[in-house]
Structures are given as C-alpha cells and as structure tokens.
PDB file of N, CA and C in Angstrom:
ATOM      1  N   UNK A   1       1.556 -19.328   1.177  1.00  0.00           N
ATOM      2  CA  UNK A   1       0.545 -18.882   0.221  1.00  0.00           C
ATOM      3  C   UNK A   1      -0.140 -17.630   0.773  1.00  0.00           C
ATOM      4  N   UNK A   2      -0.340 -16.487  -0.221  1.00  0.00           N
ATOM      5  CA  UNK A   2      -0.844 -15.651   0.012  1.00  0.00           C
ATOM      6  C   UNK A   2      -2.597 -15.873   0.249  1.00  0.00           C
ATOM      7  N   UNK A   3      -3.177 -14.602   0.980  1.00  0.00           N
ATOM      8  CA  UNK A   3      -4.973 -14.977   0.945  1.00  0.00           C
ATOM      9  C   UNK A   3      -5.456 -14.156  -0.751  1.00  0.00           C
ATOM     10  N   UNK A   4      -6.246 -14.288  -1.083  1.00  0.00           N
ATOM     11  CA  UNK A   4      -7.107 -13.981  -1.950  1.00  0.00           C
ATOM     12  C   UNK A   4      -6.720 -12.532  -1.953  1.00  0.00           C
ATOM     13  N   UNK A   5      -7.682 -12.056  -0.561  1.00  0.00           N
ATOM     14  CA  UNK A   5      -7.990 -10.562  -0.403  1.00  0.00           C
ATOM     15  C   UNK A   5      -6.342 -10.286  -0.270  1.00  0.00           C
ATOM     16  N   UNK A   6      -5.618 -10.566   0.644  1.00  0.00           N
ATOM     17  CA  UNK A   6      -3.965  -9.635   0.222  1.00  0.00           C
ATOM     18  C   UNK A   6      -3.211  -9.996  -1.065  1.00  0.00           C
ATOM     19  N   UNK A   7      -3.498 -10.817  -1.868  1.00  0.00           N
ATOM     20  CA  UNK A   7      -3.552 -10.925  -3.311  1.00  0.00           C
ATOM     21  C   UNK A   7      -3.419  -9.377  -4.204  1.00  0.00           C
ATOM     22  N   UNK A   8      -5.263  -9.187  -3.768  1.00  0.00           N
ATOM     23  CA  UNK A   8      -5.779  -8.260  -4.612  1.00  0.00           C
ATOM     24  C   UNK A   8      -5.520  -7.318  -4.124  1.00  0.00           C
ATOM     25  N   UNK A   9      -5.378  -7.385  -2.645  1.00  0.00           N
ATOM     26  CA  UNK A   9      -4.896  -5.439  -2.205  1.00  0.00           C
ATOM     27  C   UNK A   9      -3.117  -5.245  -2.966  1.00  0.00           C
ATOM     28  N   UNK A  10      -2.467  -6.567  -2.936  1.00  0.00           N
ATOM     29  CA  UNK A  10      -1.205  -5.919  -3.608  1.00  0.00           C
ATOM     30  C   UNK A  10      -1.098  -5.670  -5.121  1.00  0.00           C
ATOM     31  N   UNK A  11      -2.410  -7.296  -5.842  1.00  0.00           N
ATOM     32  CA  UNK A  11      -2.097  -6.415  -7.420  1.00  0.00           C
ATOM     33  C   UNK A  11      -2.927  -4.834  -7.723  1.00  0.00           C
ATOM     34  N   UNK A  12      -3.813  -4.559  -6.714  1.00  0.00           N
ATOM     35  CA  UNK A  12      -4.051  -3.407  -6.758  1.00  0.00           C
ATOM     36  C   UNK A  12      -3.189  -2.145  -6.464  1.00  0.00           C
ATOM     37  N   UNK A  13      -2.321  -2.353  -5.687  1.00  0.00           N
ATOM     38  CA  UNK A  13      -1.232  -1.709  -5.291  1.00  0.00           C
ATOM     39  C   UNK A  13      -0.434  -1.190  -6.700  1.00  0.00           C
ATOM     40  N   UNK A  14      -0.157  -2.880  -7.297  1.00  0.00           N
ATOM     41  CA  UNK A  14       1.013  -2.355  -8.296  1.00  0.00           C
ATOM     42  C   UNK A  14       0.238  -1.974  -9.729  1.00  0.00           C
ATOM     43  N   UNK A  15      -1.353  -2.048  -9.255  1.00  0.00           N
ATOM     44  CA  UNK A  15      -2.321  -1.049 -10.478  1.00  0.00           C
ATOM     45  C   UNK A  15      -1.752   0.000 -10.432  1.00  0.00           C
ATOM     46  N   UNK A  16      -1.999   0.488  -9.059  1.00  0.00           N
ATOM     47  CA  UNK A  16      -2.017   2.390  -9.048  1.00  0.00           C
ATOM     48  C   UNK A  16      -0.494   2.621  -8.947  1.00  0.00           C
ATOM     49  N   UNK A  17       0.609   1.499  -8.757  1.00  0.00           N
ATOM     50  CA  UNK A  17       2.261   2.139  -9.387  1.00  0.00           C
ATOM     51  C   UNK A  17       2.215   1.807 -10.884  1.00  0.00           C
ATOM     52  N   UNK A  18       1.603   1.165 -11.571  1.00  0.00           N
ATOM     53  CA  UNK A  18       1.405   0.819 -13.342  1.00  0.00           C
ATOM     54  C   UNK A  18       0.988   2.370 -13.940  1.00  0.00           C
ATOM     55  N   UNK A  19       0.177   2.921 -13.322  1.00  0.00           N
ATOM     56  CA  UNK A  19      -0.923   3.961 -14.376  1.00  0.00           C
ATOM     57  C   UNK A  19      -0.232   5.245 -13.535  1.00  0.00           C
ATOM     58  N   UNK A  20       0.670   5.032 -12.494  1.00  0.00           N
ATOM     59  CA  UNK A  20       1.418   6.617 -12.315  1.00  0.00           C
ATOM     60  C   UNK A  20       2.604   6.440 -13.078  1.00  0.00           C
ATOM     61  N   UNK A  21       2.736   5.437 -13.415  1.00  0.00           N
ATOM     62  CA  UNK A  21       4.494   5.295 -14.190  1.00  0.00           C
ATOM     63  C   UNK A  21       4.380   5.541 -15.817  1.00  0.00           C
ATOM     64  N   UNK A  22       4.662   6.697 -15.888  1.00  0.00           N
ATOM     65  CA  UNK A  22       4.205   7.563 -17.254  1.00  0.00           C
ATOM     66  C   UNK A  22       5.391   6.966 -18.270  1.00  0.00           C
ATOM     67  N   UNK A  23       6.070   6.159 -18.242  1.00  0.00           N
ATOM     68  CA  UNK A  23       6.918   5.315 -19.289  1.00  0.00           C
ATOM     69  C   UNK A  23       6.731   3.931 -19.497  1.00  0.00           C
ATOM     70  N   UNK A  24       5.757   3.414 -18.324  1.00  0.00           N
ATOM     71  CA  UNK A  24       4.788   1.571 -18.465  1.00  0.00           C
ATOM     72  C   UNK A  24       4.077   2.051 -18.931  1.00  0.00           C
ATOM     73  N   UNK A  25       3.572   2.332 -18.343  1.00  0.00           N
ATOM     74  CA  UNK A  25       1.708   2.786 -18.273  1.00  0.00           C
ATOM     75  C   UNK A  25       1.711   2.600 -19.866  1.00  0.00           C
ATOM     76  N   UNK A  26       1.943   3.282 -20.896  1.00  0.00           N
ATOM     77  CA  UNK A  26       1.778   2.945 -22.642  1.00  0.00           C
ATOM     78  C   UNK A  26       1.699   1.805 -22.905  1.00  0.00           C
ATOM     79  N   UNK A  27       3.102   1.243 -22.575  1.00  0.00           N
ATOM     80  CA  UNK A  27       3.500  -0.054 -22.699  1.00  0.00           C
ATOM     81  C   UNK A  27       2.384  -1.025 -22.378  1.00  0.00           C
ATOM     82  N   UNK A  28       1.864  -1.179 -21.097  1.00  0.00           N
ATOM     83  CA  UNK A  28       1.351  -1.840 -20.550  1.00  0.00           C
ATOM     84  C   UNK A  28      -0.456  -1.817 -21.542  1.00  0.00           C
ATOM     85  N   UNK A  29      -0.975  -0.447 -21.572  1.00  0.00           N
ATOM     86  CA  UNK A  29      -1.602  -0.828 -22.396  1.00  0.00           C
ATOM     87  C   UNK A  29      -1.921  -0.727 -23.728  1.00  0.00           C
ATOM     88  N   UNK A  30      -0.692  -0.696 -24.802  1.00  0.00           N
ATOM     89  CA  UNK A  30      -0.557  -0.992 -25.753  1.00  0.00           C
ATOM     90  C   UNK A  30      -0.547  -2.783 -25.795  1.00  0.00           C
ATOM     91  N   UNK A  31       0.177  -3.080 -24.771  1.00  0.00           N
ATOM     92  CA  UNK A  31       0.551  -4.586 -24.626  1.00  0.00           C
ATOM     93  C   UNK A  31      -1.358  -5.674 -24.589  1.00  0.00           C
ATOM     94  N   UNK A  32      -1.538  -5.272 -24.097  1.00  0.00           N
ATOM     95  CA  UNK A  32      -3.041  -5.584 -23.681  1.00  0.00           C
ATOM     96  C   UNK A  32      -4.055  -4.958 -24.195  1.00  0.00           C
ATOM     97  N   UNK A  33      -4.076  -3.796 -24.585  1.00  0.00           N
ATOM     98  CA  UNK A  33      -5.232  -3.393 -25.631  1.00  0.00           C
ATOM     99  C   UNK A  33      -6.560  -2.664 -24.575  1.00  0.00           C
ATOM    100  N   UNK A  34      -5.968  -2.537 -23.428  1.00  0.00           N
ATOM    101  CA  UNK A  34      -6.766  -2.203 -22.200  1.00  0.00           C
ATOM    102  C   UNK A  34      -6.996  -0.303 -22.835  1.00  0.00           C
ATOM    103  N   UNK A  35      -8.261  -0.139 -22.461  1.00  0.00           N
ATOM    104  CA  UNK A  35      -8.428   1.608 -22.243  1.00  0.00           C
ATOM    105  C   UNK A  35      -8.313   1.928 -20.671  1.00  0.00           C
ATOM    106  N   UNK A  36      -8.344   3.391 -20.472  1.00  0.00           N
ATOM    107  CA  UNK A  36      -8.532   3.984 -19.570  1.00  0.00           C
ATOM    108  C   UNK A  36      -9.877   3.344 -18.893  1.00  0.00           C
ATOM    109  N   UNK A  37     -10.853   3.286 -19.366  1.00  0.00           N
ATOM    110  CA  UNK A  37     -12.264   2.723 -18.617  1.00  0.00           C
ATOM    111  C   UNK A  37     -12.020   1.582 -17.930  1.00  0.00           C
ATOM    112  N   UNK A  38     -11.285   0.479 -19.028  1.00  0.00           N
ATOM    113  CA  UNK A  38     -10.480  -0.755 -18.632  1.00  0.00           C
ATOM    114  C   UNK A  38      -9.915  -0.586 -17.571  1.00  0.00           C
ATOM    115  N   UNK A  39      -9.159   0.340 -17.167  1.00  0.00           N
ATOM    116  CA  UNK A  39      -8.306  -0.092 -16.063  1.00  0.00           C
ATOM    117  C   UNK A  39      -9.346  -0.062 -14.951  1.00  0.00           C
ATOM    118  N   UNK A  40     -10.257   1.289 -15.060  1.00  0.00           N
ATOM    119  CA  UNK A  40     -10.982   1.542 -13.627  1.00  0.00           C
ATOM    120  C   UNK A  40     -11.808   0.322 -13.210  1.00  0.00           C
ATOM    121  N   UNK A  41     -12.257  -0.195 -14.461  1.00  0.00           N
ATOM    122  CA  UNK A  41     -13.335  -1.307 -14.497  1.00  0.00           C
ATOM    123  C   UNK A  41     -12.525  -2.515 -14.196  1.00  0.00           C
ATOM    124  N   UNK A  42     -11.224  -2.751 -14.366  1.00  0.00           N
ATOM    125  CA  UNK A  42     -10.726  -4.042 -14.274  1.00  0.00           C
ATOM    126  C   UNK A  42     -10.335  -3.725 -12.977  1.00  0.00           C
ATOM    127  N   UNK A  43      -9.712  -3.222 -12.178  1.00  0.00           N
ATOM    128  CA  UNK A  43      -9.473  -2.926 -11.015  1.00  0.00           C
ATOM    129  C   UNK A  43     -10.508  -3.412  -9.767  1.00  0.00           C
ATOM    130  N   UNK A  44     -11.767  -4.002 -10.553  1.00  0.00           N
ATOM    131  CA  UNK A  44     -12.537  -5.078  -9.296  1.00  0.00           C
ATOM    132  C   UNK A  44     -12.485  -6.292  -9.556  1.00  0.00           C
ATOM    133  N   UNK A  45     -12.058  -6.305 -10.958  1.00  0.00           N
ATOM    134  CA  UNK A  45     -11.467  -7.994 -11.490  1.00  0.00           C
ATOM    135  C   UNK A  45     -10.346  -8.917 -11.291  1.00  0.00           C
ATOM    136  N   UNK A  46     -10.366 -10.072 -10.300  1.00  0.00           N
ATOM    137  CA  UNK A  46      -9.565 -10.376  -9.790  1.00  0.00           C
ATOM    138  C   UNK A  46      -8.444 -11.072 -11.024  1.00  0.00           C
ATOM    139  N   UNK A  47      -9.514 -11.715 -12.153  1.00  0.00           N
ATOM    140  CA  UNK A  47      -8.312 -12.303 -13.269  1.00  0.00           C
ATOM    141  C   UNK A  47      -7.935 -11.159 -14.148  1.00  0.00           C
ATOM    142  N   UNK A  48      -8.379  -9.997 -14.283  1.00  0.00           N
ATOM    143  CA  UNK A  48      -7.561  -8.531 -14.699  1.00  0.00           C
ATOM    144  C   UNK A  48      -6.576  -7.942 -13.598  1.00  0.00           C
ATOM    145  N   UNK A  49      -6.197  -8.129 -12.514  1.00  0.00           N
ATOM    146  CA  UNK A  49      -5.346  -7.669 -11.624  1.00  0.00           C
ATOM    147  C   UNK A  49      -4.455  -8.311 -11.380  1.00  0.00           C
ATOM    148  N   UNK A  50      -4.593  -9.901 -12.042  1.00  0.00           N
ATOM    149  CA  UNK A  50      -3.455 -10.860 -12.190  1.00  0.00           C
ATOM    150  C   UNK A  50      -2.808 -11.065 -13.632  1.00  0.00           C
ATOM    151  N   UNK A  51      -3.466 -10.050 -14.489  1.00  0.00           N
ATOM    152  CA  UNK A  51      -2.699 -10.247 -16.199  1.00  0.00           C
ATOM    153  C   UNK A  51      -1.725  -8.649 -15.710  1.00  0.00           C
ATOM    154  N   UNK A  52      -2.525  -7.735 -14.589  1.00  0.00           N
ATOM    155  CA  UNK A  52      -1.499  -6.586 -14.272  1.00  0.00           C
ATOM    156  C   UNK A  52      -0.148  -7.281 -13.109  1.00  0.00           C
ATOM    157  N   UNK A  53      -0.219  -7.799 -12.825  1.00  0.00           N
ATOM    158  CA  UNK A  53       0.913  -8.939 -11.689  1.00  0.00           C
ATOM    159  C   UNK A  53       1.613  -9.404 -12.871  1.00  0.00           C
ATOM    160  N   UNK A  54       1.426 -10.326 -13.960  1.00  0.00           N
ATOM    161  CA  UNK A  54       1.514 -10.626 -15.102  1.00  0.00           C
ATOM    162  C   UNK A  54       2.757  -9.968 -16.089  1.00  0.00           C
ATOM    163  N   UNK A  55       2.325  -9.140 -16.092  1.00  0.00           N
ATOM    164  CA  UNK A  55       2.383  -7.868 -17.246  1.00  0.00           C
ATOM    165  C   UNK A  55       4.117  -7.464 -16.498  1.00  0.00           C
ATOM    166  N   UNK A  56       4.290  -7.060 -14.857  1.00  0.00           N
ATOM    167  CA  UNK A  56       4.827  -6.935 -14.404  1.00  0.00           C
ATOM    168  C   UNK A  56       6.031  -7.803 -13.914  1.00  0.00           C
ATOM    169  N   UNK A  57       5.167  -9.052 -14.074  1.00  0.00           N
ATOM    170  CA  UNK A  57       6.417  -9.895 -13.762  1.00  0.00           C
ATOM    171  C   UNK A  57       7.357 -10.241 -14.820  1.00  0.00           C
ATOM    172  N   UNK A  58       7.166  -9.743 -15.322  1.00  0.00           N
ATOM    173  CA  UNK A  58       7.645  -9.403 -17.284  1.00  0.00           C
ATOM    174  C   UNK A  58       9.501  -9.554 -16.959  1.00  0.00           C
ATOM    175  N   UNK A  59       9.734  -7.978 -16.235  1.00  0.00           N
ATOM    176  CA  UNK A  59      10.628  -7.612 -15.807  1.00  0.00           C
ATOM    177  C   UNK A  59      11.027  -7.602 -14.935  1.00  0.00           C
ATOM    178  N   UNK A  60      12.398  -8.092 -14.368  1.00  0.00           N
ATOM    179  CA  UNK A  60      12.927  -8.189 -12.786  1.00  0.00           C
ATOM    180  C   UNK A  60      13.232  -6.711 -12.486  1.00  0.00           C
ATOM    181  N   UNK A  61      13.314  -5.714 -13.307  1.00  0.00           N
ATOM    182  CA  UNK A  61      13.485  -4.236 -13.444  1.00  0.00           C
ATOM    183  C   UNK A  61      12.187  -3.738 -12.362  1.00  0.00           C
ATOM    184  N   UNK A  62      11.249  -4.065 -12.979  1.00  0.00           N
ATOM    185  CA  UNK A  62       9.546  -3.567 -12.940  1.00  0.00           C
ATOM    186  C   UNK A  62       9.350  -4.005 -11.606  1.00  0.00           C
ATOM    187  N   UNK A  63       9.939  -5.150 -11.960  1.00  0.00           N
ATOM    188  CA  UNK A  63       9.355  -6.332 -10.020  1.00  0.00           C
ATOM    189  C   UNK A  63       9.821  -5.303  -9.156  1.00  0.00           C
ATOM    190  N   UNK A  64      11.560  -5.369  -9.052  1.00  0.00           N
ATOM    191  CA  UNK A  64      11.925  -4.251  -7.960  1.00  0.00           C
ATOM    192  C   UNK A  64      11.591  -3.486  -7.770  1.00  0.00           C
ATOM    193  N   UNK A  65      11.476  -2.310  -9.247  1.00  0.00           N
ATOM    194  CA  UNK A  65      11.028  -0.941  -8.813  1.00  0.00           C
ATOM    195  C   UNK A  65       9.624  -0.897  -7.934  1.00  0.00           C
ATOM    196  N   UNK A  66       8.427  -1.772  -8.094  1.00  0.00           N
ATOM    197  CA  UNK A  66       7.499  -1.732  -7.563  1.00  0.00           C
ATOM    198  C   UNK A  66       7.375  -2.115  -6.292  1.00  0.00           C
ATOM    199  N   UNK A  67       8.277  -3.191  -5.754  1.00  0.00           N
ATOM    200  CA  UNK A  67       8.757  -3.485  -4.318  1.00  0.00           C
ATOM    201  C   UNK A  67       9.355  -2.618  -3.515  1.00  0.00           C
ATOM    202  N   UNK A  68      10.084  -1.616  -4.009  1.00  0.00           N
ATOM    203  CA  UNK A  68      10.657  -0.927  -3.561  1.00  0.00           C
ATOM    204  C   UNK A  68      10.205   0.365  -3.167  1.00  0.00           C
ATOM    205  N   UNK A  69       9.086   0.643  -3.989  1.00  0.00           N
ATOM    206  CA  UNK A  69       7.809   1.814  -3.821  1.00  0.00           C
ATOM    207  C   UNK A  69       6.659   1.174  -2.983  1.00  0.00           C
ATOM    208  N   UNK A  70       6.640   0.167  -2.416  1.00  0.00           N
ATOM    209  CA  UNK A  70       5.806  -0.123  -1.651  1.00  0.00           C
ATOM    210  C   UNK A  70       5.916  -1.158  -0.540  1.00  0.00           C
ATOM    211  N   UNK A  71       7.561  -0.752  -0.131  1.00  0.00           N
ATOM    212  CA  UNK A  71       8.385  -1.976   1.151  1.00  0.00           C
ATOM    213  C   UNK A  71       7.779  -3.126   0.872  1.00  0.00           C
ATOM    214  N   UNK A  72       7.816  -3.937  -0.094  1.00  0.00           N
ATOM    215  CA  UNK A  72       7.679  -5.109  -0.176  1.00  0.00           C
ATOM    216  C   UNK A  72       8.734  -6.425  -0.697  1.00  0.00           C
ATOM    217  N   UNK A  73       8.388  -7.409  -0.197  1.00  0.00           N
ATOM    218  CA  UNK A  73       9.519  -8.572  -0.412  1.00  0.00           C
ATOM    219  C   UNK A  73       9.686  -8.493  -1.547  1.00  0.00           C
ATOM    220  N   UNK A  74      10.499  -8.839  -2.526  1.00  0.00           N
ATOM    221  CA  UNK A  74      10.701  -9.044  -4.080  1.00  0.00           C
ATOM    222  C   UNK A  74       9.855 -10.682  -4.278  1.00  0.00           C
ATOM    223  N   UNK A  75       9.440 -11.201  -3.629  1.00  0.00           N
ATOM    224  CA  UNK A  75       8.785 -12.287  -4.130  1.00  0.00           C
ATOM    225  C   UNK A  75       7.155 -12.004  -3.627  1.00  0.00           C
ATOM    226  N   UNK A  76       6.829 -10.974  -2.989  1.00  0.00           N
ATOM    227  CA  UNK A  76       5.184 -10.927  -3.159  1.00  0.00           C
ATOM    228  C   UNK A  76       4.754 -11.069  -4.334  1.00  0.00           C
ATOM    229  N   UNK A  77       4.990  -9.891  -5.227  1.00  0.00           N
ATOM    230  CA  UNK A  77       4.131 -10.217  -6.543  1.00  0.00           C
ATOM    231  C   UNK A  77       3.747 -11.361  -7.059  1.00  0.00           C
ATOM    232  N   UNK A  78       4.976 -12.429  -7.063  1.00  0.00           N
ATOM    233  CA  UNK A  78       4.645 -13.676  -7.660  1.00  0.00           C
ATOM    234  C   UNK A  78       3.790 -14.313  -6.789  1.00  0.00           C
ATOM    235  N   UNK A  79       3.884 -14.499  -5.206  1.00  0.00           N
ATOM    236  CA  UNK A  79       3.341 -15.043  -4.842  1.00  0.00           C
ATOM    237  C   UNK A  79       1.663 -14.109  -4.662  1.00  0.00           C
ATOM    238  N   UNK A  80       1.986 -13.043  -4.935  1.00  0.00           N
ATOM    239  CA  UNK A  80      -0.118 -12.598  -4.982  1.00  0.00           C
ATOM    240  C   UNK A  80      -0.211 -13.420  -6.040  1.00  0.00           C
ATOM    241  N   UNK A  81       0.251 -13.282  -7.331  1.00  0.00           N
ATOM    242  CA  UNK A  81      -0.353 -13.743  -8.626  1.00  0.00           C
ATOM    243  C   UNK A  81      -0.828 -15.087  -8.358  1.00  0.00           C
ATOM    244  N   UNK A  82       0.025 -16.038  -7.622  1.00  0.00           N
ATOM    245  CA  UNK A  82      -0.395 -17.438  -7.588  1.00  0.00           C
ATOM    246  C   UNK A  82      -2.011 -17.957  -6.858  1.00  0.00           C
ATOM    247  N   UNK A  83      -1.739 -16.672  -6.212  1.00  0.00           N
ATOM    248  CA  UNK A  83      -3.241 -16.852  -5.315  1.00  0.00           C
ATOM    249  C   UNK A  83      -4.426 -16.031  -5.825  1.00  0.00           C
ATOM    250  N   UNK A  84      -4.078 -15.725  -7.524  1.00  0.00           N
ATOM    251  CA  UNK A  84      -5.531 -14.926  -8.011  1.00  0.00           C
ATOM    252  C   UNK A  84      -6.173 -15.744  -9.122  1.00  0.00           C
ATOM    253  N   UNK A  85      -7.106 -15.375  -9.713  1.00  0.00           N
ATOM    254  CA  UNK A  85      -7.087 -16.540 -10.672  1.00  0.00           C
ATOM    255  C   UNK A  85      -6.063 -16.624 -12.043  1.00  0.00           C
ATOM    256  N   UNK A  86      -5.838 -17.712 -12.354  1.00  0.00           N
ATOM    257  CA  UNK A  86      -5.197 -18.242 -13.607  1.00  0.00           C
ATOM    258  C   UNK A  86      -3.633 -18.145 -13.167  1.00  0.00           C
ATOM    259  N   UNK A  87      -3.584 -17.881 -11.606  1.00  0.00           N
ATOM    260  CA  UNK A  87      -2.125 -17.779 -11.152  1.00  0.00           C
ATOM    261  C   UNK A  87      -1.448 -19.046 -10.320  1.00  0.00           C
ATOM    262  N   UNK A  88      -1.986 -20.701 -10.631  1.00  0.00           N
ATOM    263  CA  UNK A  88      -1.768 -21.514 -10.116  1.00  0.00           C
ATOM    264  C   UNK A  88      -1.067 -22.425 -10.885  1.00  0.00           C
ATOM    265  N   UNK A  89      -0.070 -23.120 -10.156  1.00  0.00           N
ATOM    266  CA  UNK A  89       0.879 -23.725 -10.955  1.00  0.00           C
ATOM    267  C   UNK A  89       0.564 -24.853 -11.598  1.00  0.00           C
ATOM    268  N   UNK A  90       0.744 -25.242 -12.524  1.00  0.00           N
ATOM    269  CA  UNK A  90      -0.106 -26.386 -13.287  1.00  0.00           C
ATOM    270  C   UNK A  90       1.187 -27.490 -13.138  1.00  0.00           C
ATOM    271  N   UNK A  91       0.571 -29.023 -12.576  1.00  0.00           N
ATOM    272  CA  UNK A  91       1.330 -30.261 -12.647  1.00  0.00           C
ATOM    273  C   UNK A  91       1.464 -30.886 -13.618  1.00  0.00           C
ATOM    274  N   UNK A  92       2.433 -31.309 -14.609  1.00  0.00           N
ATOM    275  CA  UNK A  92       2.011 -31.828 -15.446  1.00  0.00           C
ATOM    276  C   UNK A  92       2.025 -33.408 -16.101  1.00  0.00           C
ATOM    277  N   UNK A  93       3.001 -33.798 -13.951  1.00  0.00           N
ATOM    278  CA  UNK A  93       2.701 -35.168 -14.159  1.00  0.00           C
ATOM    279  C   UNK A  93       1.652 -36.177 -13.735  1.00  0.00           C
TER     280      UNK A  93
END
C-alpha cells in the first residue's frame, strides 16, 4: 500500500502530464466538466486528484504513456488511487 502523501505527489504528477497533453487534456475536461480554475483549485484536493488517477485509469494507453514519462511501475497509479479517497476496494461479502 501506498502512503497518502506519495499518493498525492504521484496523482499530482499525472495532473501536470494530463494538462500538458494537448489531445487529453479536452477530453479529460469535457469528461468532467472541470475548468481551468478547477484544475488549479483541485490540485490540493485529494478526492479531485483521485477522479484525475480515475479518469486515467480509463486507458491502459494513458496508464503507460504516463509511467513511462515519469519512470514509474505500470501499477503505481492504481495503487496511488487506492490510497486516496474513494479509492478503496469495497467487500461485498
């Protein structure tokens, strides 16, 4: 399990690869309805930095490319998301 804080330093990470990637970046907030203010402002929000983990884990395309721009395992993302809020696995027996 990831900590909290390296959670948020990586969905912050794959913030600032989301809003340089000039062919997501629309997508992403057309998808969500987020503005520009939104992002700056959600960017201290730990359950807005996990709908951007989210958003990303969409695509195994997106996952890599972002692992790959920032030497990371292909399974961080999922595992930051699990450790932010609304990113915990629900039991359902």
């Amino acid at each position: 399990m990831i900590a909290q804080e390296t959670a948020q330093t990586v969905a912050l990470q794959c913030l600032a690869w989301l809003a340089g990637n000039d062919d997501l970046l629309p997508v992403f907030m057309g998808a969500t309805g987020v503005s520009e203010t939104d992002l700056r402002d959600g960017a201290q929000d730990p359950a807005f930095l996990g709908s951007v983990l989210d958003f990303v884990l969409m695509d195994d395309a997106w996952v890599m490319a972002f692992c790959e721009a920032h030497d990371l395992a292909p399974d961080t993302p999922m595992r930051a998301r699990m450790a932010l809020p609304g990113g915990e696995q629900v039991n359902w027996t």
